[in-house]
C-alpha atoms as a PDB file:
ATOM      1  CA  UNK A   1       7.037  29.176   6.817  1.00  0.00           C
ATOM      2  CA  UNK A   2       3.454  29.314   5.514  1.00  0.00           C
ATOM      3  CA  UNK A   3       0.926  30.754   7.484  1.00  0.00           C
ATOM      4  CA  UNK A   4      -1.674  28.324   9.335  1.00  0.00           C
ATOM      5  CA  UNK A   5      -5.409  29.553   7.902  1.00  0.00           C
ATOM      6  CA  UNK A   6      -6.508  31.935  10.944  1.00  0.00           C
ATOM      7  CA  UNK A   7     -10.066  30.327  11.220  1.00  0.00           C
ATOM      8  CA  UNK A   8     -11.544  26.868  10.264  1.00  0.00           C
ATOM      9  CA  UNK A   9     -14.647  27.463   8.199  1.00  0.00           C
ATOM     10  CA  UNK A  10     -17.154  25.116   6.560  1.00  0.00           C
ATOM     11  CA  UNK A  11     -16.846  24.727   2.964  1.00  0.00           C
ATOM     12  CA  UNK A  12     -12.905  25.016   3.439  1.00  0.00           C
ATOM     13  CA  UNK A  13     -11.141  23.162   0.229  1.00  0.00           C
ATOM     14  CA  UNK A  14      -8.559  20.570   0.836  1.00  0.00           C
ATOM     15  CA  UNK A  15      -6.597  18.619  -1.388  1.00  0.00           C
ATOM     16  CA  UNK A  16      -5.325  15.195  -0.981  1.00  0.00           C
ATOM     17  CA  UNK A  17      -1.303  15.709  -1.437  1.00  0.00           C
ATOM     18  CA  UNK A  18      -0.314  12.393   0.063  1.00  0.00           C
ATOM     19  CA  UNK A  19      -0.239   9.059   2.478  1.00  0.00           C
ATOM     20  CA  UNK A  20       1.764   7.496   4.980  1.00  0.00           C
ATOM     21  CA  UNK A  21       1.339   4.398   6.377  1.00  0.00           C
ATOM     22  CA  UNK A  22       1.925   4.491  10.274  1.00  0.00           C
ATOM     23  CA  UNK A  23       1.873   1.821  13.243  1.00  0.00           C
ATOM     24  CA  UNK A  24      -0.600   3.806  15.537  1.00  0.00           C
ATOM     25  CA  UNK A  25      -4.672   3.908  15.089  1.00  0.00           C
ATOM     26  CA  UNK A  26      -6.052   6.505  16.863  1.00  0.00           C
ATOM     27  CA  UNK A  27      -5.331   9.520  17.335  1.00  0.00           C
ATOM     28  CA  UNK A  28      -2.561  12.361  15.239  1.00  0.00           C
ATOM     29  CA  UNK A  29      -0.415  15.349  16.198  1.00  0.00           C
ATOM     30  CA  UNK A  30       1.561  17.405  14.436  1.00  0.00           C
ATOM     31  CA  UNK A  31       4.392  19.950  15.845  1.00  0.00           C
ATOM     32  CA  UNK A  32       6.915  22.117  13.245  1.00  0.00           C
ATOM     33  CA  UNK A  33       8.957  18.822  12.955  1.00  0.00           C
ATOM     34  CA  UNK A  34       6.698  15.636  13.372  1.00  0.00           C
ATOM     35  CA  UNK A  35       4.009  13.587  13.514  1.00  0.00           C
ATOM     36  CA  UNK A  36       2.629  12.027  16.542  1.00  0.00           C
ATOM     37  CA  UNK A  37       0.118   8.933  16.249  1.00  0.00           C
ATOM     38  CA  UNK A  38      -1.124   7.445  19.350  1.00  0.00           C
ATOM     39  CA  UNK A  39      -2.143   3.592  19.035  1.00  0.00           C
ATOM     40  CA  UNK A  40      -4.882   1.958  21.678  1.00  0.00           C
ATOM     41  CA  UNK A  41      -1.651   0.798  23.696  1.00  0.00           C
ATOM     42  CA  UNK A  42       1.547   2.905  22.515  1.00  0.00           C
ATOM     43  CA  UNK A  43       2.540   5.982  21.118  1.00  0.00           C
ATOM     44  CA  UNK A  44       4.486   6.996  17.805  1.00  0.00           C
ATOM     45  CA  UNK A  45       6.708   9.647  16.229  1.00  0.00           C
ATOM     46  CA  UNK A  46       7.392   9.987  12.586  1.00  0.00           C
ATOM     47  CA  UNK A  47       9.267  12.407  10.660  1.00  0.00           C
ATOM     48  CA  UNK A  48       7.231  14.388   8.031  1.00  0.00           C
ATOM     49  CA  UNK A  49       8.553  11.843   5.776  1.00  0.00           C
ATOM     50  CA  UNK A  50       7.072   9.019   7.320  1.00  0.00           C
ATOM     51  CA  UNK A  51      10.421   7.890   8.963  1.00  0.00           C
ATOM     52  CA  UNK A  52       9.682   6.289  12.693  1.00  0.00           C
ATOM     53  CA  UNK A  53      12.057   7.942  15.301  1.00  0.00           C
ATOM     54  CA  UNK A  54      10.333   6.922  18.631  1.00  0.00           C
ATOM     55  CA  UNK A  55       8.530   4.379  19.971  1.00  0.00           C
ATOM     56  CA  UNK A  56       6.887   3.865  23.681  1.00  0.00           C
ATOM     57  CA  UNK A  57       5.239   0.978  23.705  1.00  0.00           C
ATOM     58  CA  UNK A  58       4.478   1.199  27.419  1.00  0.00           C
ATOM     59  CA  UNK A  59       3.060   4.260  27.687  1.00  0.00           C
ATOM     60  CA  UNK A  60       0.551   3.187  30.836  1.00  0.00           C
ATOM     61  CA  UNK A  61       3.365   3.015  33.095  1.00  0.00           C
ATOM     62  CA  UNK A  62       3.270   5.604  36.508  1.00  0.00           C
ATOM     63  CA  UNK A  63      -0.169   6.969  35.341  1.00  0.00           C
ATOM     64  CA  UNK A  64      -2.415   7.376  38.548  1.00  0.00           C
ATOM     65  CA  UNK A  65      -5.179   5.193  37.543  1.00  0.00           C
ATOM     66  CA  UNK A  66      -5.348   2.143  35.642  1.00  0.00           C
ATOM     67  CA  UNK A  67      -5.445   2.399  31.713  1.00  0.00           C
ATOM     68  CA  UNK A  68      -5.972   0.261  28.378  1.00  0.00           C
ATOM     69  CA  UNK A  69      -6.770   2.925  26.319  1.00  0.00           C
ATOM     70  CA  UNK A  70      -4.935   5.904  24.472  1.00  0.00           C
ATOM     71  CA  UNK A  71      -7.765   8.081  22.633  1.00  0.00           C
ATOM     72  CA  UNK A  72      -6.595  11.117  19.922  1.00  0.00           C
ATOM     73  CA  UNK A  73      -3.772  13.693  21.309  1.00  0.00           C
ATOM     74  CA  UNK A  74      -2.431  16.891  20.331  1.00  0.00           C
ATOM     75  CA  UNK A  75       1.090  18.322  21.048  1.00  0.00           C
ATOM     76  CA  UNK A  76       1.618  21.701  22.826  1.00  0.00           C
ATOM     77  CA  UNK A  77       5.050  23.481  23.866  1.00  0.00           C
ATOM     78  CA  UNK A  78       6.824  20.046  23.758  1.00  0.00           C
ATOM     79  CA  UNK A  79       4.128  18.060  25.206  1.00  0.00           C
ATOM     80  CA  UNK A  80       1.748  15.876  24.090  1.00  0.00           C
ATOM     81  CA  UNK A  81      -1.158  15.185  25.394  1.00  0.00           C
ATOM     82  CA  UNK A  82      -3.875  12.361  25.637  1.00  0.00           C
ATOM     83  CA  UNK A  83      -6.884  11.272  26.454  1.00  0.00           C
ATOM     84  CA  UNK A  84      -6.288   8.112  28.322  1.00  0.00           C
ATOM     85  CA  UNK A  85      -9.008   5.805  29.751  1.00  0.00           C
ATOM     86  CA  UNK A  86     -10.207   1.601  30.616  1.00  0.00           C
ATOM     87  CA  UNK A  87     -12.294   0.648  27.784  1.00  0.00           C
ATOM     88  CA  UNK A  88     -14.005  -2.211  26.941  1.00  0.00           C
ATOM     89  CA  UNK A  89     -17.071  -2.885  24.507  1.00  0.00           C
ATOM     90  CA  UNK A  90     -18.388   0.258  24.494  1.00  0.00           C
ATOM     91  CA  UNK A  91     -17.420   1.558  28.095  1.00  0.00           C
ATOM     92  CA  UNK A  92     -15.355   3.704  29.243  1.00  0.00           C
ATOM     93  CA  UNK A  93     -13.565   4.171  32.805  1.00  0.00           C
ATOM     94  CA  UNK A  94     -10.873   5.980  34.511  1.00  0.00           C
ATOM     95  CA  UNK A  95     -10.345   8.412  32.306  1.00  0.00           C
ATOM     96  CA  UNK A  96      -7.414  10.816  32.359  1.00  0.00           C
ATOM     97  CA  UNK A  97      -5.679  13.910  30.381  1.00  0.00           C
ATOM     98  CA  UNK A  98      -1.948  12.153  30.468  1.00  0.00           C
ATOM     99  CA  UNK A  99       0.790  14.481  29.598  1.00  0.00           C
ATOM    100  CA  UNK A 100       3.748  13.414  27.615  1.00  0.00           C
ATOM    101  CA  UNK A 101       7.461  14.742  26.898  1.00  0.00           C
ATOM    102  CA  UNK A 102       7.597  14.784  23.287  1.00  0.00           C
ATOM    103  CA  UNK A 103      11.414  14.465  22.795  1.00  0.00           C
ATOM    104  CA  UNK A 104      11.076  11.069  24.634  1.00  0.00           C
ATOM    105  CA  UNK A 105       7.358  10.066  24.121  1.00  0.00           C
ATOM    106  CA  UNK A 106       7.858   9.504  28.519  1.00  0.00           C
ATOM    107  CA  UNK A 107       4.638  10.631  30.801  1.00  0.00           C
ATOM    108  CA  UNK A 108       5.272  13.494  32.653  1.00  0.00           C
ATOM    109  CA  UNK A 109       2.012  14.088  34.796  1.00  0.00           C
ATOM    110  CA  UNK A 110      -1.464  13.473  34.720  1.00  0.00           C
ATOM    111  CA  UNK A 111      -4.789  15.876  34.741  1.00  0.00           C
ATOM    112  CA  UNK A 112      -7.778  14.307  36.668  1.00  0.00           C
ATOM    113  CA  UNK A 113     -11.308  14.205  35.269  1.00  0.00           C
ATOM    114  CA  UNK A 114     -14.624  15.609  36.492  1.00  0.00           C
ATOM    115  CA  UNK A 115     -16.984  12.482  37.386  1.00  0.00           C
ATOM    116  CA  UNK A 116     -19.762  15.272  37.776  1.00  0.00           C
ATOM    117  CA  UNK A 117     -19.206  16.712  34.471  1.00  0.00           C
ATOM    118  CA  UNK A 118     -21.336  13.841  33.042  1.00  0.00           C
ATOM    119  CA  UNK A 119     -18.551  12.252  30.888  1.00  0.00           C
ATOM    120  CA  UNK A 120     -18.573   8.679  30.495  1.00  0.00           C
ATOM    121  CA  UNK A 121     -15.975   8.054  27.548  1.00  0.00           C
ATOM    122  CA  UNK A 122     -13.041  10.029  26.503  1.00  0.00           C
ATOM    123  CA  UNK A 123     -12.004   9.465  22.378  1.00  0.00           C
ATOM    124  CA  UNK A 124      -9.915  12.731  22.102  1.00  0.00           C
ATOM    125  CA  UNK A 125      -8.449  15.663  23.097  1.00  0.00           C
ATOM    126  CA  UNK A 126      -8.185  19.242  21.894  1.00  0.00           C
ATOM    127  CA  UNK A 127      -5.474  22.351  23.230  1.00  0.00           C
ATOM    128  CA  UNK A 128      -6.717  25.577  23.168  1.00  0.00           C
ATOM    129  CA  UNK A 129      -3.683  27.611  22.495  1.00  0.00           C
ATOM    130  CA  UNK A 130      -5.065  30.857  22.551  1.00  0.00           C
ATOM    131  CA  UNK A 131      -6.909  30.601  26.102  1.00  0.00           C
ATOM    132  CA  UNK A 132      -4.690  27.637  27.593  1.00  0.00           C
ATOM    133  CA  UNK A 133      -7.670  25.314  27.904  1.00  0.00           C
ATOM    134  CA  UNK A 134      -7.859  21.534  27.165  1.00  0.00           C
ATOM    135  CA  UNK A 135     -10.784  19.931  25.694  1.00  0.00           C
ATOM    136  CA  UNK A 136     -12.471  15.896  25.703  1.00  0.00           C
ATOM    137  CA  UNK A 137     -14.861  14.742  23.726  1.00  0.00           C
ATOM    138  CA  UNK A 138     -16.884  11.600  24.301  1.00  0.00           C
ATOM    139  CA  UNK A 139     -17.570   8.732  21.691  1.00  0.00           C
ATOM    140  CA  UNK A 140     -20.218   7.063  23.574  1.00  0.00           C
ATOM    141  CA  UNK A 141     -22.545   9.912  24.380  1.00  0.00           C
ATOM    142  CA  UNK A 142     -21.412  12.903  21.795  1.00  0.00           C
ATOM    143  CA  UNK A 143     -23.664  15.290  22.886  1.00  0.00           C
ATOM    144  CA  UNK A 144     -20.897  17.669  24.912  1.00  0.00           C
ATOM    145  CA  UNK A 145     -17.339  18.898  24.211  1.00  0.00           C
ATOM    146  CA  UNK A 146     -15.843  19.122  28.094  1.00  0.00           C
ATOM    147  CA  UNK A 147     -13.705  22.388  28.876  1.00  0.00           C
ATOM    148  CA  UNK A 148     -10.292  21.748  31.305  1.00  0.00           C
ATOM    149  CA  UNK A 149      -8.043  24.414  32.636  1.00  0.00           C
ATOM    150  CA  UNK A 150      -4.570  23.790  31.022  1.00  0.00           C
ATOM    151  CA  UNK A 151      -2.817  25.557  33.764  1.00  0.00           C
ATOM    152  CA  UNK A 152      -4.520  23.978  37.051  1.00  0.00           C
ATOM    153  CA  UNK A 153      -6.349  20.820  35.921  1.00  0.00           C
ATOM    154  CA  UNK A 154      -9.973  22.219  36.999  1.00  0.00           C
ATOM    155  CA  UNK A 155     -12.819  21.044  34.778  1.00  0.00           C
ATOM    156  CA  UNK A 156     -14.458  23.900  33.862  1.00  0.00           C
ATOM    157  CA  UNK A 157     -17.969  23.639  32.185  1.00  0.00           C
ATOM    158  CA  UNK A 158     -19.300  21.463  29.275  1.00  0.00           C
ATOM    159  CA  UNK A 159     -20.928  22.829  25.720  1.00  0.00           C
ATOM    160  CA  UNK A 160     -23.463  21.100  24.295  1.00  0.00           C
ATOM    161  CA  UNK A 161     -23.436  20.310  20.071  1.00  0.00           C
ATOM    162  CA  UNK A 162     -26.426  21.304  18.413  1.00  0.00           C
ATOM    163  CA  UNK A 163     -26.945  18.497  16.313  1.00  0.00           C
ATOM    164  CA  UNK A 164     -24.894  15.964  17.794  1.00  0.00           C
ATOM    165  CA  UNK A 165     -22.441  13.987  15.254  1.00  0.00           C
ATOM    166  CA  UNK A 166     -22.418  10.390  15.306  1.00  0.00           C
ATOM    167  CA  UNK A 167     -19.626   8.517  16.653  1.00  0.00           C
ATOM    168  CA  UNK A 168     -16.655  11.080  17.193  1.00  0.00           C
ATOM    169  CA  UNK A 169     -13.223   9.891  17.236  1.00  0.00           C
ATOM    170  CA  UNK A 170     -10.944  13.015  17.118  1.00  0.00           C
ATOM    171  CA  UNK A 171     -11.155  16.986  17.904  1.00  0.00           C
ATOM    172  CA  UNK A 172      -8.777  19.684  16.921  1.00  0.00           C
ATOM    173  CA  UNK A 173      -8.856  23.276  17.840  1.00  0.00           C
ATOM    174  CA  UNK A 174      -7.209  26.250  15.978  1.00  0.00           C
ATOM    175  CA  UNK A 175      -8.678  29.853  16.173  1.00  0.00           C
ATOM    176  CA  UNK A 176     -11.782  29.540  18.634  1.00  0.00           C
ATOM    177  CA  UNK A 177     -13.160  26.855  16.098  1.00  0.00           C
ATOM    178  CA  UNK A 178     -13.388  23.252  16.917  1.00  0.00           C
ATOM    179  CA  UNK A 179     -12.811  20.940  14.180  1.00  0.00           C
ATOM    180  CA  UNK A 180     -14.478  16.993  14.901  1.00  0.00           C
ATOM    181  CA  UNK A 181     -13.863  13.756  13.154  1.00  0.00           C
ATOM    182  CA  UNK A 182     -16.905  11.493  13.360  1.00  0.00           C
ATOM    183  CA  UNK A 183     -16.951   7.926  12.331  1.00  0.00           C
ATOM    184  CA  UNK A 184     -20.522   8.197  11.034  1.00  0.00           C
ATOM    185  CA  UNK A 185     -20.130   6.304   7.897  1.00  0.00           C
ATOM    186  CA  UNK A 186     -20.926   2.410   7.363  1.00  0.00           C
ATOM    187  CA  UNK A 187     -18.151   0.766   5.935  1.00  0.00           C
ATOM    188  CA  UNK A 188     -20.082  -2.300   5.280  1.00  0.00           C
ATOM    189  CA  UNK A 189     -22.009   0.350   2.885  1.00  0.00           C
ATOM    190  CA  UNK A 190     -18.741   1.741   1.429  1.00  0.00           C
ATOM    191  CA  UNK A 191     -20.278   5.185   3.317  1.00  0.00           C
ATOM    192  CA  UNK A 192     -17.673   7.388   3.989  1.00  0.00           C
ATOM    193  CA  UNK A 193     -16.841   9.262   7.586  1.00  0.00           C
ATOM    194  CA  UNK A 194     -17.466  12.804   7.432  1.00  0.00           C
ATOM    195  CA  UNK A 195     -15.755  16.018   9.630  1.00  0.00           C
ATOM    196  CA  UNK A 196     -17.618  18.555  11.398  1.00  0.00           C
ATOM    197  CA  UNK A 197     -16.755  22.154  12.723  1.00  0.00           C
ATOM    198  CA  UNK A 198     -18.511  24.033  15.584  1.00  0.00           C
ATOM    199  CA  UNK A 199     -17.367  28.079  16.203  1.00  0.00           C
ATOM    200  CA  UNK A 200     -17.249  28.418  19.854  1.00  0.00           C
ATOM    201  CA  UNK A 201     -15.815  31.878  20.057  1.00  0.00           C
ATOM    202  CA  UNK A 202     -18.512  32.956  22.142  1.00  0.00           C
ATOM    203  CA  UNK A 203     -20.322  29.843  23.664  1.00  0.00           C
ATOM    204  CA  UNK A 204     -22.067  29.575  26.878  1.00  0.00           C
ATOM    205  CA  UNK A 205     -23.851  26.480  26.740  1.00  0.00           C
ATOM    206  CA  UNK A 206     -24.413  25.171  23.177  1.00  0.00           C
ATOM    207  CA  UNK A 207     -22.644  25.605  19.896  1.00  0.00           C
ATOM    208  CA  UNK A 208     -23.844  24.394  16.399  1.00  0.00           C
ATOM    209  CA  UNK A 209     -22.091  22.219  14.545  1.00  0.00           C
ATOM    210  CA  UNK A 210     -21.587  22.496  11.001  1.00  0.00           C
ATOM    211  CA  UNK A 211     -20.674  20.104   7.939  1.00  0.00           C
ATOM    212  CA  UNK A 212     -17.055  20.351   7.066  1.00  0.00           C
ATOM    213  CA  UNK A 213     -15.629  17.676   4.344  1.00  0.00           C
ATOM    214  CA  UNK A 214     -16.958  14.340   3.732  1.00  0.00           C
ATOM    215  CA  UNK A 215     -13.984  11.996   3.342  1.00  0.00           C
ATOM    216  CA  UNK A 216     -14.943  10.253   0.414  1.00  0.00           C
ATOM    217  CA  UNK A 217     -11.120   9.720  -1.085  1.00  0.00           C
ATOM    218  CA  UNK A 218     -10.292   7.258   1.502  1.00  0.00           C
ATOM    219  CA  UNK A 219      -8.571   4.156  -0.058  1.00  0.00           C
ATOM    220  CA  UNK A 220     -11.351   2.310   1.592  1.00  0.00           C
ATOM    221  CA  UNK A 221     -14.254   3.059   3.667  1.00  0.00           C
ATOM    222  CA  UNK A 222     -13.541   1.871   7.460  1.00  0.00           C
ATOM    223  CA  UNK A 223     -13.367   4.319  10.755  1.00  0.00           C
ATOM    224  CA  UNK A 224     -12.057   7.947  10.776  1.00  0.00           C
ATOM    225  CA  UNK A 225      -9.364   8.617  14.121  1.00  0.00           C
ATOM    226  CA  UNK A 226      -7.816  11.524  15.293  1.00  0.00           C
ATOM    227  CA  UNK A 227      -6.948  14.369  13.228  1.00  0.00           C
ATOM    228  CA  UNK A 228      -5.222  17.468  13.325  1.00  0.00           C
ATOM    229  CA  UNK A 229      -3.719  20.856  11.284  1.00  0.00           C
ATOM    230  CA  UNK A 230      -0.214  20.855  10.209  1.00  0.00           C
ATOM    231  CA  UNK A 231       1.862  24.123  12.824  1.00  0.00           C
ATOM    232  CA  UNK A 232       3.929  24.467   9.656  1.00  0.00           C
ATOM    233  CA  UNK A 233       2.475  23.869   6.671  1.00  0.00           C
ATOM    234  CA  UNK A 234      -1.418  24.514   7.096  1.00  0.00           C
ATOM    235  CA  UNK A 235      -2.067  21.146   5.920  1.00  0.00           C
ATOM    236  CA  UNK A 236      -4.865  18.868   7.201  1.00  0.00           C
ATOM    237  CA  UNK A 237      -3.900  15.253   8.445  1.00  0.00           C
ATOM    238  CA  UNK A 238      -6.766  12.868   9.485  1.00  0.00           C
ATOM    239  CA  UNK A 239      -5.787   9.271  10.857  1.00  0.00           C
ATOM    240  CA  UNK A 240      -7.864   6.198   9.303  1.00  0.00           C
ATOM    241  CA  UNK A 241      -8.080   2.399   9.665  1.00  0.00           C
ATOM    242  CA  UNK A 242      -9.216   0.251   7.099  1.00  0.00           C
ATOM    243  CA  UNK A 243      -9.816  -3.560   6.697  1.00  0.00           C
ATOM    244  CA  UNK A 244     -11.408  -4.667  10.048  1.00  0.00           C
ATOM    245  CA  UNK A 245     -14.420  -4.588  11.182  1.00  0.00           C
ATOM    246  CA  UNK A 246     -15.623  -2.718  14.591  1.00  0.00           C
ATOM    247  CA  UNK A 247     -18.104  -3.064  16.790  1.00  0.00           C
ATOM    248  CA  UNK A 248     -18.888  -1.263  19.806  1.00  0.00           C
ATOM    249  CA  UNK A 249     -15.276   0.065  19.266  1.00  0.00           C
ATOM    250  CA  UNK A 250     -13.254  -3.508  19.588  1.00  0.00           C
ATOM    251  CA  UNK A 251     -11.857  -4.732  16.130  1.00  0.00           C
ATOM    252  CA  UNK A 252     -13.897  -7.973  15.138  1.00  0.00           C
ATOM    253  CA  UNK A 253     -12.662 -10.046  12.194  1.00  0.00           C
ATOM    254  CA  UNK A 254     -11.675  -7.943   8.847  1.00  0.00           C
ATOM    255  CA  UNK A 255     -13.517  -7.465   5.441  1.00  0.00           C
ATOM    256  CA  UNK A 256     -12.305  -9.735   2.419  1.00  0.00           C
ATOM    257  CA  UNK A 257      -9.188  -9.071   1.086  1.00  0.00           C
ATOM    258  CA  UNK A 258      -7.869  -8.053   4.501  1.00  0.00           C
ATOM    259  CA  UNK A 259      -5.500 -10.024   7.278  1.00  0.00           C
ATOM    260  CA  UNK A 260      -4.859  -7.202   9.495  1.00  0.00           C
ATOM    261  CA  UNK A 261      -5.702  -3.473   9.894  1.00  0.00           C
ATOM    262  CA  UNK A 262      -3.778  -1.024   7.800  1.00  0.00           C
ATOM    263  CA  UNK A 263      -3.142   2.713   9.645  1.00  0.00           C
ATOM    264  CA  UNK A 264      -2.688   6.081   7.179  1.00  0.00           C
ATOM    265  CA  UNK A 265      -2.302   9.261   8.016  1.00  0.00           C
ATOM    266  CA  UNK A 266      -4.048  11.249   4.735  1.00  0.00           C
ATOM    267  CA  UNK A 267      -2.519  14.735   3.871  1.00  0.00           C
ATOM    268  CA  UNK A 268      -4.639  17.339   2.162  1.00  0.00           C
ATOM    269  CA  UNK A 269      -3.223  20.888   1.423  1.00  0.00           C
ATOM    270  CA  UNK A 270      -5.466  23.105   1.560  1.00  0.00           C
ATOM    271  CA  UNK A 271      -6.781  25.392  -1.783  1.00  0.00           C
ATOM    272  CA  UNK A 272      -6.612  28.577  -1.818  1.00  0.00           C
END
């Protein structure tokens, strides 16, 4: 098995290799076997192939507080988990880390938020494997990455990102480094969405934020999801939509050419 790169650093070279259309858009896991892709209202496993396995397509049901909303996940020891939440037009409410069995795609147990911690939208999740932490990020006010004790539940602190990018969707962490999708492109401009990497080995209350690879090999320029790194293969995989258009987060209407939303995961090895 190839080794995973030890550190995410900015300036790192990847490669488009492939792309897979999926059924989910908004968030992407990856374990040593599959894919997970999370849609607003169900969640998806694929083979590395592309092959769908496992569907729940009800994936509010038990949870503790009410839900509309499935943000981007990551998988962990045969779970995966998600950033759950009400949202409408811009607002978020109720928001939730809601664990997952992976085999089964069936929720397990839920982690409560901190109201205090000054967190009013939740568009991802990131495990720290090396510390056992869990981490949300917000995509209405971006200005803090939120810290979560794996183990109990307990919000911990918040670090602020010095500067602040626009509009993140997804957050994946891998070697103290936190790697950040932002959907700070205009697709009406054909801009494309960029990724970001902060190094918070080290961070008290602040960490700057870094360019990281601007996604210009899209198929077409729309809004950036989830994203993670490949357990088995190093490879990057970064979730995108393309064809409608969004505002204030709700899909409204689609460009010309397009009748619905198309969903890829893009697969970049990385050059070494």
């Amino acid at each position: 098995m190839p080794p995973v790169p030890p550190l995410l650093r900015e300036g790192d070279a990847y490669r488009l290799s492939r792309v897979i259309p999926v059924e989910g858009r908004q968030g992407v896991a990856a374990d040593s076997n599959y894919y997970y892709v999370s849609g607003s209202t169900a969640l998806y496993k694929y083979t590395k192939q592309g092959e769908l396995v496992a569907v729940n397509e009800r994936p509010f049901e038990g949870l503790p507080l009410p839900a509309n909303h499935i943000g981007d996940i990551d998988v962990w020891r045969g779970e995966i988990y998600a950033g759950i939440e009400t949202f409408c037009d811009g607002v978020g409410e109720h928001i939730q880390i809601a664990v997952y069995d992976a085999a089964t795609l069936r929720w397990k147990r839920s982690m409560a938020w901190e109201p205090s911690s000054g967190q009013v939208e939740v568009c991802g999740l990131a495990v720290d494997r090396d510390n056992a932490r869990v981490w949300m990020a917000d995509w209405v006010d971006g200005r803090y990455l939120y810290e979560y004790d794996l183990r109990t539940g307990a919000y911990l602190r918040r670090v602020h990102l010095r500067p602040v990018p626009q509009w993140q969707q997804g957050i994946f962490m891998l070697g103290g480094r936190m790697l950040l999708s932002a959907d700070d492109g205009d697709a009406d401009l054909d801009e494309a969405d960029n990724l970001y990497v902060a190094d918070l080995r080290g961070a008290t209350t602040c960490a700057t934020v870094l360019p990281f690879r601007e996604m210009g090999d899209f198929r077409r320029a729309g809004e950036i999801e989830g994203l993670t790194i490949d357990p088995a293969t190093g490879e990057l995989v970064v979730l995108s939509n393309r064809g409608s258009r969004i505002v204030l987060g709700m899909v409204r209407g689609f460009y010309p050419g397009y009748d619905r939303e198309v969903h890829e995961l893009y697969i970049y090895e990385r050059v070494r």
